[in-house]
Structures are given as structure tokens and as C-alpha cells.
C-alpha atoms as a PDB file:
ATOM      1  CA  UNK A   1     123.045  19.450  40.271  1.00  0.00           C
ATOM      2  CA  UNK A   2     119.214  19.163  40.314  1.00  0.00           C
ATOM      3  CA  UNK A   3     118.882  17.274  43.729  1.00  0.00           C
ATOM      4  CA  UNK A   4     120.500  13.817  41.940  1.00  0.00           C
ATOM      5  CA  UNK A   5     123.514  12.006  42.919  1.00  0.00           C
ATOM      6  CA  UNK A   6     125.382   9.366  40.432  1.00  0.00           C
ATOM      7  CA  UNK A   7     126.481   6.317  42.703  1.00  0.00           C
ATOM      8  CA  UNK A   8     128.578   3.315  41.267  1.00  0.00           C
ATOM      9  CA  UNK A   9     127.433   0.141  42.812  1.00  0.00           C
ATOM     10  CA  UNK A  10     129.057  -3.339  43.692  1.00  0.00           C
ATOM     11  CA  UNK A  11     132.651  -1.305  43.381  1.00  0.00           C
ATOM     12  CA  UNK A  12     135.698  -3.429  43.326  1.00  0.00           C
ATOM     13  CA  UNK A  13     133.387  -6.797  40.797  1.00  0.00           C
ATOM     14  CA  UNK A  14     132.329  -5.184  38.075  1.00  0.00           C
ATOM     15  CA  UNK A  15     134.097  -3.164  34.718  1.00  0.00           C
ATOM     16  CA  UNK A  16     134.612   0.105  36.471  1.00  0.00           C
ATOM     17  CA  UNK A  17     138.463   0.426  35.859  1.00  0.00           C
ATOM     18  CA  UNK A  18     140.689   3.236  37.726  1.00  0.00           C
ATOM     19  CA  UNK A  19     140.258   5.345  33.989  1.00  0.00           C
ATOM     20  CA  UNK A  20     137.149   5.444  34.313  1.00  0.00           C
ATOM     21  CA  UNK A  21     136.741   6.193  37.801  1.00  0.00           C
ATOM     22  CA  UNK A  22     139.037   9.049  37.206  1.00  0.00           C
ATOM     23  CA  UNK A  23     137.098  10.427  34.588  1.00  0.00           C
ATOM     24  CA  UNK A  24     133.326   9.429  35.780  1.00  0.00           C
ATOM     25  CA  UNK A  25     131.316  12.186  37.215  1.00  0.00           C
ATOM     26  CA  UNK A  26     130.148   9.546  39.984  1.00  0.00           C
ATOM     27  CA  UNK A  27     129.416  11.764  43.044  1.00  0.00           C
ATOM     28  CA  UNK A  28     129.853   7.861  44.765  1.00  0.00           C
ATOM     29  CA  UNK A  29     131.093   4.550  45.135  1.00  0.00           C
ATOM     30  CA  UNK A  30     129.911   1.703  47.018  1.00  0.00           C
ATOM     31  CA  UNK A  31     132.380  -1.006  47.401  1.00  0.00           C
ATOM     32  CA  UNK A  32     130.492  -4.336  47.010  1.00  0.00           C
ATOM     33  CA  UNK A  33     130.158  -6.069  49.943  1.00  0.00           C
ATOM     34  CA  UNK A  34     131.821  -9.088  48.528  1.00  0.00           C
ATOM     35  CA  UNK A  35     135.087  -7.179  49.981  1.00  0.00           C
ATOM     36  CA  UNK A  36     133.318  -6.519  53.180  1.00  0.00           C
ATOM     37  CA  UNK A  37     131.908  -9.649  53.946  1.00  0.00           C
ATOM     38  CA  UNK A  38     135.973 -10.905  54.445  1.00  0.00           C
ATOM     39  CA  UNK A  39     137.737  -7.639  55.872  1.00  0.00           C
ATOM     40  CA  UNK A  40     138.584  -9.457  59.530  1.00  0.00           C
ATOM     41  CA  UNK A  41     140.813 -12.412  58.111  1.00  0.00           C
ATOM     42  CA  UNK A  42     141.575 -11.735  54.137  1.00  0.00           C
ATOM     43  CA  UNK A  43     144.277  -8.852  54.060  1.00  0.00           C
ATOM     44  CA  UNK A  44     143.890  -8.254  50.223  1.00  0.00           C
ATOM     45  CA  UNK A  45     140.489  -7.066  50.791  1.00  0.00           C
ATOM     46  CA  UNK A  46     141.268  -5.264  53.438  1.00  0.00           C
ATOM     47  CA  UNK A  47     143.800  -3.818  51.321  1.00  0.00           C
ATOM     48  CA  UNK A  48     141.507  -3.756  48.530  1.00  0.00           C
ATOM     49  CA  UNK A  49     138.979  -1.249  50.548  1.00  0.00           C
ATOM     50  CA  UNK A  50     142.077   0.977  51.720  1.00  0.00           C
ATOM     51  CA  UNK A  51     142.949   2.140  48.313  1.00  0.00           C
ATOM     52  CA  UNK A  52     139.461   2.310  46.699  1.00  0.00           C
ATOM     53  CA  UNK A  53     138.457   4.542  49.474  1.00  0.00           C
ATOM     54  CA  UNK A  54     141.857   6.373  49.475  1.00  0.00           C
ATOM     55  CA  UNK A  55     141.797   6.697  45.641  1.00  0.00           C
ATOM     56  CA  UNK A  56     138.230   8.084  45.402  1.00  0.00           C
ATOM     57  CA  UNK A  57     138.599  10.551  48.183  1.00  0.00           C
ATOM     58  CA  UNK A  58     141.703  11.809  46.077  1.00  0.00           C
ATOM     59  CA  UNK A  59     139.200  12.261  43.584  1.00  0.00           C
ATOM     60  CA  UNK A  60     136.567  13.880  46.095  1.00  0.00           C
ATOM     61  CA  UNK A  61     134.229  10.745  45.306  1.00  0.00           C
ATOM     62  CA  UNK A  62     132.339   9.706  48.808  1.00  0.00           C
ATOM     63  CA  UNK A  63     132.810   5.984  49.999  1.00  0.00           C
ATOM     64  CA  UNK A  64     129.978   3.892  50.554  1.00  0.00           C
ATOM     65  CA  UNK A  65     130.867   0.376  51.822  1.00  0.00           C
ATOM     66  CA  UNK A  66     127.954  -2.336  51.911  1.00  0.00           C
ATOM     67  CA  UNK A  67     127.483  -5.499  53.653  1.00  0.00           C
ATOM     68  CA  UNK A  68     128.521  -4.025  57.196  1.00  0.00           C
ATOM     69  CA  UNK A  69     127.883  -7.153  59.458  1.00  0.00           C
ATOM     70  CA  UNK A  70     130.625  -6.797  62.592  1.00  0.00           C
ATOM     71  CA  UNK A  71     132.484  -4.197  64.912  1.00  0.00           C
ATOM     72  CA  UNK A  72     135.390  -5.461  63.494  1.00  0.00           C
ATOM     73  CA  UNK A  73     134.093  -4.553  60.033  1.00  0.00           C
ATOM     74  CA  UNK A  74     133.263  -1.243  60.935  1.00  0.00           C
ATOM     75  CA  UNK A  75     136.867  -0.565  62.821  1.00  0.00           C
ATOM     76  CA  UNK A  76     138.808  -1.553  59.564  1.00  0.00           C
ATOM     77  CA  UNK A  77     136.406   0.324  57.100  1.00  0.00           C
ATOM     78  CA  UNK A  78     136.669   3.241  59.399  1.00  0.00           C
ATOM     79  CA  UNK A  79     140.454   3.329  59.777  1.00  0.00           C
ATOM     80  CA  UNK A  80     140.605   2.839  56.180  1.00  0.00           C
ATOM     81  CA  UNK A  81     138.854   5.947  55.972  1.00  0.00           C
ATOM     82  CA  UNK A  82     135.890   5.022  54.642  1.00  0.00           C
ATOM     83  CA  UNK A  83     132.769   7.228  55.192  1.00  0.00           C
ATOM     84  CA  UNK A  84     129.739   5.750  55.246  1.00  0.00           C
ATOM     85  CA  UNK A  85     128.843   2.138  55.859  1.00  0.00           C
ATOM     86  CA  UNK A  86     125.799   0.161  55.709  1.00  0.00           C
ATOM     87  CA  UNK A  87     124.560  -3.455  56.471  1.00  0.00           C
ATOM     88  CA  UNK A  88     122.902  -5.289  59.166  1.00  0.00           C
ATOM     89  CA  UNK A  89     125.594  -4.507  61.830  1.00  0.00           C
ATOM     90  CA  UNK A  90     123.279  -0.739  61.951  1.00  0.00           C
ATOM     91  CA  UNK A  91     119.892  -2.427  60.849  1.00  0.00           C
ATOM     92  CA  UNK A  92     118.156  -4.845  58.816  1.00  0.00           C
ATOM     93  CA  UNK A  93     115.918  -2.986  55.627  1.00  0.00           C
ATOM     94  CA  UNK A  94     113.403  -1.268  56.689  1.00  0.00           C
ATOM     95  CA  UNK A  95     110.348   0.551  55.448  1.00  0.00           C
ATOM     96  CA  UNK A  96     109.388   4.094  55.362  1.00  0.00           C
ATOM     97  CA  UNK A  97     107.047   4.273  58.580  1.00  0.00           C
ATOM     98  CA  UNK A  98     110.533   1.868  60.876  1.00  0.00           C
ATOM     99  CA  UNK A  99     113.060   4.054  58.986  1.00  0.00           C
ATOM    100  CA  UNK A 100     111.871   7.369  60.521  1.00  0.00           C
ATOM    101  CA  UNK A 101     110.878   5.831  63.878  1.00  0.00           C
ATOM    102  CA  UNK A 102     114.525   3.972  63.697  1.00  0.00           C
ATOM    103  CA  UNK A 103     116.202   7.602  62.801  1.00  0.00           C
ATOM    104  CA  UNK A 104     114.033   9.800  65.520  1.00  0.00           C
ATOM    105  CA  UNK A 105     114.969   6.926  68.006  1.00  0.00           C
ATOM    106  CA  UNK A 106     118.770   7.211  67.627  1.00  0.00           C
ATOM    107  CA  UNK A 107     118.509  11.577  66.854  1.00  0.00           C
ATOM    108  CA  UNK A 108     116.975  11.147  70.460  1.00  0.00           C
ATOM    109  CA  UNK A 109     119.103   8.670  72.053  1.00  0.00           C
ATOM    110  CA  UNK A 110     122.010  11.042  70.831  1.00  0.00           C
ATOM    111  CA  UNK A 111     120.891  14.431  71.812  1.00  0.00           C
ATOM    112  CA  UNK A 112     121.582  15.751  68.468  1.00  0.00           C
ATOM    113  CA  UNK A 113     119.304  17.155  66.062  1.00  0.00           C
ATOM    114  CA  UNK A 114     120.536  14.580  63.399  1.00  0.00           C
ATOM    115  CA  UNK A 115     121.097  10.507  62.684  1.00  0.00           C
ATOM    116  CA  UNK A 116     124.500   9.664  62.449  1.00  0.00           C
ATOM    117  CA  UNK A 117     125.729   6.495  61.585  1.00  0.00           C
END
């Protein structure tokens, strides 16, 4: 597969229907973070996240959720099964030169020879 990934972005907002998620050869989806943002007190998009991320696991599609901002956030996407998160709940954007420091600085705070987030 060349060293490339397909993602699908903003997941959940935009035209991506379960057809053609089923039939896309999207290595990813990221749910949008408009879902995110109102996990702790809007059970529809809580229940929203559970069966995007259960339905593209099915389909051996990675989850991606966006927008992580709370522990709360992060305990809900996680016991929905979701498998990577991101936001500012981990770290606000950072460049090159702060993304390695910020990665060495947690591989050493673990004792493990790898980030993990």
C-alpha cells in the first residue's frame, strides 16, 4: 500500500453514507468533533460515536475521534471502543521541533520505547 493511508474526515456531518463506508477502501475515519464536543450530556452523540466506531471496526476501518477536550470525553470514547483520540485534552498543535520533544518526553516518562496516547 505504498506507505499511504485513506482517512475520511469530519465523520458523522458530511455525505459519507453507511454504503459507502461499506464499500470505501478508507483505511480510517475520524468522527468530527462536532459529536465529541457534546459526548458528557447529549446521549445521541454518545450513541452516535458507539456505532460509528462499532460499525467501522466490523469493517476493520480504525477510529479516529477529534476534538478530545475532557476525561470524561476520553472515558466514553474509550468504552465505546474507539481507538485513537485527539484534541487539546493530550495537547494543543504543535510543530515539528515540540512534537518530538512532546513524544520523547512522555516515551521517557513511560519507560517504554514508544508514545502512546
Amino acid at each position: 500500500a505504498m506507505g499511504m493511508r485513506i482517512v475520511i474526515d469530519d465523520y458523522g456531518i458530511g455525505a459519507c453514507s453507511l454504503a459507502h463506508l461499506s464499500q470505501s477502501p478508507a483505511d480510517a475515519i475520524k468522527i468530527d468533533n462536532s459529536f465529541v464536543a457534546n459526548l458528557e450530556a447529549n446521549q445521541r452523540d454518545q450513541a452516535a460515536c458507539s456505532a460509528a466506531t462499532a460499525m467501522a471496526r466490523e469493517l476493520g476501518i480504525t477510529v479516529i475521534a477529534e476534538g478530545v477536550e475532557t476525561e470524561q470525553q476520553v472515558a466514553l470514547l474509550r468504552d465505546a471502543g474507539c481507538e485513537f483520540l485527539q484534541g487539546f485534552y493530550f495537547s494543543k498543535p504543535l510543530n515539528e521541533e515540540d512534537a518530538l520533544f512532546y513524544l520523547d518526553s512522555r516515551e521517557n516518562a513511560n519507560g517504554s520505547s514508544g508514545a502512546s496516547v
